[in-house]
N, C-alpha and C. Protein backbone atom coordinates (compact mmCIF):
# COMPACT_ATOMS: atom_id res chain seq x y z
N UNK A 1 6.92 3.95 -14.31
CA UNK A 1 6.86 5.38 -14.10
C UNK A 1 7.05 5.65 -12.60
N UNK A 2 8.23 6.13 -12.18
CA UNK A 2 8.00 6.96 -11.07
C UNK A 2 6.57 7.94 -10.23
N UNK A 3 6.64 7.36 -8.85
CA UNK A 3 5.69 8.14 -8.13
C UNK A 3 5.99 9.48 -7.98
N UNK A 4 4.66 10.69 -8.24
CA UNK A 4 4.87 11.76 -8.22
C UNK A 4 5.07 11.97 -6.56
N UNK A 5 6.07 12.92 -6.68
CA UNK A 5 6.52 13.81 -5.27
C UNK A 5 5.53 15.06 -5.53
N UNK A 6 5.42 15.80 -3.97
CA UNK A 6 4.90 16.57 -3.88
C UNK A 6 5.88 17.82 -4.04
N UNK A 7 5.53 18.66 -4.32
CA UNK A 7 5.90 20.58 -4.66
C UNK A 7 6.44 20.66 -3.35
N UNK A 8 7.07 22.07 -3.37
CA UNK A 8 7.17 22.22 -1.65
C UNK A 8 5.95 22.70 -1.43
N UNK A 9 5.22 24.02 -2.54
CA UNK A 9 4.12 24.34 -2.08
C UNK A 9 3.20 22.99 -1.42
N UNK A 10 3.26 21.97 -2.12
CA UNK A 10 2.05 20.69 -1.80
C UNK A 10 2.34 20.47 -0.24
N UNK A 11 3.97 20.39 -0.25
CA UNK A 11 4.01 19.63 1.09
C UNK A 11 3.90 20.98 1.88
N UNK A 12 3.72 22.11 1.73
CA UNK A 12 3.55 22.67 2.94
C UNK A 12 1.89 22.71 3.27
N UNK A 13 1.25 22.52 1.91
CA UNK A 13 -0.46 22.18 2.52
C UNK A 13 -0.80 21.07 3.29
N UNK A 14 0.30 19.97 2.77
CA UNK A 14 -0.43 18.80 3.41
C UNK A 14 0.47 19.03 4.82
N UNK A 15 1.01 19.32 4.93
CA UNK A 15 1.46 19.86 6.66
C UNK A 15 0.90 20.42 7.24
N UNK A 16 -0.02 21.41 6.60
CA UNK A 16 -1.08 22.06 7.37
C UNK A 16 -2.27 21.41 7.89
N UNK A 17 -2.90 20.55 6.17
CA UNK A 17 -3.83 19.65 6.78
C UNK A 17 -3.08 18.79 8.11
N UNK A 18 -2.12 18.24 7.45
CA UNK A 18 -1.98 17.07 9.34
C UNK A 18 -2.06 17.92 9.95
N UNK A 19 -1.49 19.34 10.63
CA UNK A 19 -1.79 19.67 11.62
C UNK A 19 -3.14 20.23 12.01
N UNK A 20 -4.20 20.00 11.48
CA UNK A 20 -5.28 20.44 11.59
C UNK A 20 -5.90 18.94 12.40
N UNK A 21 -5.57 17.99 11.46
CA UNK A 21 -5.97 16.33 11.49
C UNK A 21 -5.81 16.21 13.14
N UNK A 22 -4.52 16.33 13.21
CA UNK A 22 -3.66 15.92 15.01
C UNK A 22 -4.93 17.17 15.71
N UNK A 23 -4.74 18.22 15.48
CA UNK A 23 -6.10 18.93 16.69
C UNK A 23 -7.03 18.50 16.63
N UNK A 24 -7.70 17.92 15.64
CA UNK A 24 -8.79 17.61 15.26
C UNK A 24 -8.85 16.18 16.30
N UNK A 25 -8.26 15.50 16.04
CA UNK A 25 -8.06 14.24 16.68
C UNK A 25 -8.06 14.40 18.30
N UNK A 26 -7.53 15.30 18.96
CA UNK A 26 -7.04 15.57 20.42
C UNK A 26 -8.27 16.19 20.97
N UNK A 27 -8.93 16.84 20.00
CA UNK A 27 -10.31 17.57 20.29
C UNK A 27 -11.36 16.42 20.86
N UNK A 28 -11.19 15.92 19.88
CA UNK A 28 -12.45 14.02 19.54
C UNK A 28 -11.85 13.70 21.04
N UNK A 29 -10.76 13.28 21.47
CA UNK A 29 -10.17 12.37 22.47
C UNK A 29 -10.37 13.05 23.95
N UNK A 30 -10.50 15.09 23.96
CA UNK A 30 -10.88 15.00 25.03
C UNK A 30 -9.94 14.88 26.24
N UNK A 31 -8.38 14.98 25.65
CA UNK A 31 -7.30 14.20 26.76
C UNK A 31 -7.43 13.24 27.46
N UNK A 32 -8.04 12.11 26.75
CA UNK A 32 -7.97 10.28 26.83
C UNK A 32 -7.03 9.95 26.18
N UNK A 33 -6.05 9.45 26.22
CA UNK A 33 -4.39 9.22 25.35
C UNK A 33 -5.39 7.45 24.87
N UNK A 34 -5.99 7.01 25.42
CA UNK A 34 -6.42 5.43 24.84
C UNK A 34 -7.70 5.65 23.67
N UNK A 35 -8.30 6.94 23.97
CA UNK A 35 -9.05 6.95 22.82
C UNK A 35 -7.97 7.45 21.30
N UNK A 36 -7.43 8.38 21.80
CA UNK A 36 -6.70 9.43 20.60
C UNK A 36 -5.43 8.18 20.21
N UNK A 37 -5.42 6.99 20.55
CA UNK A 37 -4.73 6.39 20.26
C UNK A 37 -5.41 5.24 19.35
N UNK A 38 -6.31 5.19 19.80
CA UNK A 38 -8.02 4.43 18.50
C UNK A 38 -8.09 5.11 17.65
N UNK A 39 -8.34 6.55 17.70
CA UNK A 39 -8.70 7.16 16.48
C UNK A 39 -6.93 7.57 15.28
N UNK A 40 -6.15 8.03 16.14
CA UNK A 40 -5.09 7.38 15.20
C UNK A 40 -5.27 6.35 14.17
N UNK A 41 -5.27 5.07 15.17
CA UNK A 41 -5.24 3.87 14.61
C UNK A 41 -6.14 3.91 13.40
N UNK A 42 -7.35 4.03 13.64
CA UNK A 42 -8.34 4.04 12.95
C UNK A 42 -8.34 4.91 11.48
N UNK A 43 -7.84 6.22 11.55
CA UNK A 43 -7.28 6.46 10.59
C UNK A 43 -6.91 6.09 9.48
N UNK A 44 -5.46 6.18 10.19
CA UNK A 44 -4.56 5.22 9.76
C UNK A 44 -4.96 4.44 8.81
N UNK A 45 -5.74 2.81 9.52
CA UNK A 45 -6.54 1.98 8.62
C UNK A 45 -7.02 2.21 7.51
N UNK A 46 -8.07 3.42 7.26
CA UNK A 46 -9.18 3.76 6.46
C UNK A 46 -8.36 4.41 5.41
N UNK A 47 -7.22 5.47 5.94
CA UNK A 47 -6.55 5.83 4.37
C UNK A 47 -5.58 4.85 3.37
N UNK A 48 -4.79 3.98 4.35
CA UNK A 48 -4.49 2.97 3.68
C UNK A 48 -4.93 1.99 3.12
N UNK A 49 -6.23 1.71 3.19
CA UNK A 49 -7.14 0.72 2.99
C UNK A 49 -7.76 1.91 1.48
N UNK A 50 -7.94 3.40 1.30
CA UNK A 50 -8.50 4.23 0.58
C UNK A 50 -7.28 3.93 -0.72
N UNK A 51 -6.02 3.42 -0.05
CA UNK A 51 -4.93 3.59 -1.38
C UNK A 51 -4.57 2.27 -1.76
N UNK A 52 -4.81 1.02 -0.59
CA UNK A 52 -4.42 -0.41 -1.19
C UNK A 52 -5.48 -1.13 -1.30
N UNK A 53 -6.76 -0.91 -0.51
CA UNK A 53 -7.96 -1.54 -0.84
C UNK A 53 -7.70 -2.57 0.47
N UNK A 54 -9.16 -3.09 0.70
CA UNK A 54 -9.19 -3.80 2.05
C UNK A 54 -8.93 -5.03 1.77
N UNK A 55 -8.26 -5.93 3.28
CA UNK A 55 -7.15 -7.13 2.98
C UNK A 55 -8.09 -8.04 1.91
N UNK A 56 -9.47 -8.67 2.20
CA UNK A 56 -9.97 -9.50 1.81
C UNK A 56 -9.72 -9.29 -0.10
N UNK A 57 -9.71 -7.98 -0.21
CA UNK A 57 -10.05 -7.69 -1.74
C UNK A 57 -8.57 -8.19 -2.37
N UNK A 58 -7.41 -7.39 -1.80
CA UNK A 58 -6.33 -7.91 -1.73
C UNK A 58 -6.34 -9.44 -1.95
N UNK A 59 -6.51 -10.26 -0.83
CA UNK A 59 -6.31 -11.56 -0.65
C UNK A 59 -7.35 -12.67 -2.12
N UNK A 60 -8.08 -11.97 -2.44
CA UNK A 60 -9.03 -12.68 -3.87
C UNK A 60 -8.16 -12.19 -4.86
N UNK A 61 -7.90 -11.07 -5.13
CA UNK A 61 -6.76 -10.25 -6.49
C UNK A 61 -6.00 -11.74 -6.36
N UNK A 62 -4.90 -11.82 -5.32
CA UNK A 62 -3.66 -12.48 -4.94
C UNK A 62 -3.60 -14.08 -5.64
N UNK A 63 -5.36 -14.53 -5.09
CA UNK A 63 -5.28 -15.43 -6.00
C UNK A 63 -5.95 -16.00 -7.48
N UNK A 64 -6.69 -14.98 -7.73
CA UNK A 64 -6.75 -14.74 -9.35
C UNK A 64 -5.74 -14.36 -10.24
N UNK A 65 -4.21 -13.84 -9.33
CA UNK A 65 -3.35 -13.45 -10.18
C UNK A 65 -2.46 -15.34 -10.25
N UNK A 66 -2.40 -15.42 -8.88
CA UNK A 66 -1.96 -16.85 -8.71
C UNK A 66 -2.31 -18.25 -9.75
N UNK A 67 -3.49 -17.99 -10.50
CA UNK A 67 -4.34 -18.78 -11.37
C UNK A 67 -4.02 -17.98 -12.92
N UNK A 68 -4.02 -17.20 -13.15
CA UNK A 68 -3.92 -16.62 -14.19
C UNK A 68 -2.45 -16.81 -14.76
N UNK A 69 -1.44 -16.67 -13.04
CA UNK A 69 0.40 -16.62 -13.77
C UNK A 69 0.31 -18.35 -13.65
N UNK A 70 -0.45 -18.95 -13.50
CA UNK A 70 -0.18 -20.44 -13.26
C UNK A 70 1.00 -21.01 -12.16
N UNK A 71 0.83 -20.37 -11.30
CA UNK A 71 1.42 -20.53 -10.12
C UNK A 71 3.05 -20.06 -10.19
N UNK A 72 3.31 -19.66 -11.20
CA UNK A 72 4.77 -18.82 -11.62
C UNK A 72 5.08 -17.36 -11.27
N UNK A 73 5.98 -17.02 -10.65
CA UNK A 73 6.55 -15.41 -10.49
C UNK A 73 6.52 -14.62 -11.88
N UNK A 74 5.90 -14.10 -11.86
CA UNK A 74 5.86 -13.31 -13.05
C UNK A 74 6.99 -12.58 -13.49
N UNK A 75 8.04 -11.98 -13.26
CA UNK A 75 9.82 -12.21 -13.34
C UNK A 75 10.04 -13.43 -13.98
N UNK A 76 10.47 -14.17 -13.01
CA UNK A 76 11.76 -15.26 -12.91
C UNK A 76 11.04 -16.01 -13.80
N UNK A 77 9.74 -16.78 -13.46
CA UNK A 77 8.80 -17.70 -14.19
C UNK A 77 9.15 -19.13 -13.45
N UNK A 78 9.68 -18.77 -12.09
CA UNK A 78 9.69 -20.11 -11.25
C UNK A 78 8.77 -20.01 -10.10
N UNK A 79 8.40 -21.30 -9.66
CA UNK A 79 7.29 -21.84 -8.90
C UNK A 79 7.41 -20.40 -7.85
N UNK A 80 5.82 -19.79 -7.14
CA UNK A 80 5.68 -18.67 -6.42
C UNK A 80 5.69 -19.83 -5.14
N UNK A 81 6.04 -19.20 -4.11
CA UNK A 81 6.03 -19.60 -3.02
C UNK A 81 4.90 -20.23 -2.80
N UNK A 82 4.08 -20.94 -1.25
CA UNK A 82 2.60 -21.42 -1.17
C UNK A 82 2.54 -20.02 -0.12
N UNK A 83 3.38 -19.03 0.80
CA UNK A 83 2.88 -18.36 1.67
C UNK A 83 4.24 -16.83 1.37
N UNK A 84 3.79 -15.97 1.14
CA UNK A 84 4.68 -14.85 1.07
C UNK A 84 4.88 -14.46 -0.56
N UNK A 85 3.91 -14.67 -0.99
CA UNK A 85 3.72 -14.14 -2.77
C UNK A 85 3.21 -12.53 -2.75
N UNK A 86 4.04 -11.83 -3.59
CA UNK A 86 3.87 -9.63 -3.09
C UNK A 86 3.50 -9.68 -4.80
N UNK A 87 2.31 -9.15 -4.44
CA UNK A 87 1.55 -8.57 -5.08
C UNK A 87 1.63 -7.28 -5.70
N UNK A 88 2.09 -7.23 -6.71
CA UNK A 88 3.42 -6.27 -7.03
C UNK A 88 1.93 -4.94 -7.88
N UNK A 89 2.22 -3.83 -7.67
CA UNK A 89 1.23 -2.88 -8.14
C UNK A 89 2.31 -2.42 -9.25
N UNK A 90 2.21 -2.17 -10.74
CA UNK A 90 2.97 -2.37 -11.36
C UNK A 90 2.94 -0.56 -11.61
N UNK A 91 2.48 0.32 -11.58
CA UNK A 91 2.37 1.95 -11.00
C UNK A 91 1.47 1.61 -10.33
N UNK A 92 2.30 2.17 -9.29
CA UNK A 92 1.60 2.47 -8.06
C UNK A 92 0.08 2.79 -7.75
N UNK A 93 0.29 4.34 -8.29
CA UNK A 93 -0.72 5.33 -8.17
C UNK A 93 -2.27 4.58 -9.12
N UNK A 94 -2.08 3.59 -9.76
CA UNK A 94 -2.95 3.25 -10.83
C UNK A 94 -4.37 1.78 -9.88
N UNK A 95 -3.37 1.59 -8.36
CA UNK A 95 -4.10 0.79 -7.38
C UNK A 95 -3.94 -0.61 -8.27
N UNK A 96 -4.76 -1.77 -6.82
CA UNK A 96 -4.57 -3.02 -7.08
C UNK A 96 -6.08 -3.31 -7.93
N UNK A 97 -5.76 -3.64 -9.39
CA UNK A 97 -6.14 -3.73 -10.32
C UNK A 97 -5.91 -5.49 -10.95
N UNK A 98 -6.76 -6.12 -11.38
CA UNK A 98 -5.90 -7.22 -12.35
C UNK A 98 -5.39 -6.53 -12.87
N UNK A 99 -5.09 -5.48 -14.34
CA UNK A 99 -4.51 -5.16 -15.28
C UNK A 99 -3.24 -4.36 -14.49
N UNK A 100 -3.03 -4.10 -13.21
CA UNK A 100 -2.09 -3.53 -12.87
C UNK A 100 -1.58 -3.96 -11.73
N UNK A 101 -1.74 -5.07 -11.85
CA UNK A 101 -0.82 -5.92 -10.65
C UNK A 101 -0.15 -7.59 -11.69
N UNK A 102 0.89 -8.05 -10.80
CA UNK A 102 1.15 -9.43 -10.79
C UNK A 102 1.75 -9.71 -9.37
N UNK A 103 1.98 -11.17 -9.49
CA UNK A 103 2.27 -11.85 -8.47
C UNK A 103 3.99 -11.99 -8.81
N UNK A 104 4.78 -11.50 -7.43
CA UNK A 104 6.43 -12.04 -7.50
C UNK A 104 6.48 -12.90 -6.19
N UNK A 105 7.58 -13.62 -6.87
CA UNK A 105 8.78 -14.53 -5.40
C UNK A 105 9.16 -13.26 -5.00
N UNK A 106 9.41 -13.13 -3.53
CA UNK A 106 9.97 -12.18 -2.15
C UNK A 106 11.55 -11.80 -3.30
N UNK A 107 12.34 -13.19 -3.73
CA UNK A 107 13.54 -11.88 -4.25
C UNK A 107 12.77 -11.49 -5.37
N UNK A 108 12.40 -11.88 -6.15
CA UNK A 108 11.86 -10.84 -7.82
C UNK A 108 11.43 -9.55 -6.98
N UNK A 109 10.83 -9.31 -6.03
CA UNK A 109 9.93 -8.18 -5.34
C UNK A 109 10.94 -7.66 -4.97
N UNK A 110 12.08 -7.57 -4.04
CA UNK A 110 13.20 -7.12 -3.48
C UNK A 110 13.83 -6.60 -4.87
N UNK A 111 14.16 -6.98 -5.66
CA UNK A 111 15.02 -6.83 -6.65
C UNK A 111 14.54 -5.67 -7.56
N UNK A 112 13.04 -5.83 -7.43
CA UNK A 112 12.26 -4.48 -8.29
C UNK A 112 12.16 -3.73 -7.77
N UNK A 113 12.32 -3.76 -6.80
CA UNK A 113 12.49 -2.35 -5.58
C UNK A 113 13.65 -1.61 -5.37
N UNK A 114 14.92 -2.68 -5.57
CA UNK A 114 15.30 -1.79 -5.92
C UNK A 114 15.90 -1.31 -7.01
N UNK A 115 15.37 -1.93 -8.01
CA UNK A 115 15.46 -1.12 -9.25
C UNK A 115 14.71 -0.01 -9.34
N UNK A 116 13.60 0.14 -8.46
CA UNK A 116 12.60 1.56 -8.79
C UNK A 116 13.59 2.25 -7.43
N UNK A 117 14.24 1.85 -6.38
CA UNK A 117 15.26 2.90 -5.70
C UNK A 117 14.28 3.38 -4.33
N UNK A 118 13.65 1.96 -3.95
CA UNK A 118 12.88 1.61 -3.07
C UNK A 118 13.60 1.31 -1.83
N UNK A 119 14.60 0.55 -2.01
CA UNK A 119 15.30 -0.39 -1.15
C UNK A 119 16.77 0.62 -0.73
């Protein structure tokens, strides 16, 4: 299933929120460009970590999926690499799940990407 896009109405809210976010942020910083450049960062981190989950949790999924496909690409069904195995979220929006993830080889991953029109 394709990831939902936003409305224009959506994207003109969430344009508003960022621009609220960025003052919000410059306010905190005070005109310190090294702090407002932490709290960026920091950000940053916490929402992506809110949509992929933090590395460690990641890195245990990675290899319970690794044990479960018996060390096979879940595609091809040939040996997964020992370093660079993508942890494929099978919908997106549904997060890194056992029931909604497997493990691919770098091309099976390339190749599903761009079949979903990623690449």
């Amino acid at each position: 299933m394709p990831n939902r896009n936003l409305t224009s109405d959506e994207l003109k809210r969430a344009d508003m929120l960022l621009d609220e976010i960025r003052e919000r942020l410059l306010q905190l910083s005070a005109g310190d460009p090294a702090v407002l450049f932490a709290y960026r960062r920091k950000i940053a981190k916490e929402l992506i970590y809110d949509e992929r989950g933090k590395p460690m949790f990641r890195r245990a999924l990675k290899l319970r999926k690794m044990g479960e496909q018996g060390g096979l690409c879940a595609r091809c069904r040939e040996p997964l690499p020992n370093r660079g195995a993508v942890l494929d979220r099978i919908e997106a929006m549904t997060g890194y799940t056992p029931e909604n993830t497997r493990l691919l080889c770098p091309p099976c991953d390339v190749a599903i990407q761009a079949e979903r029109g990623y690449h």
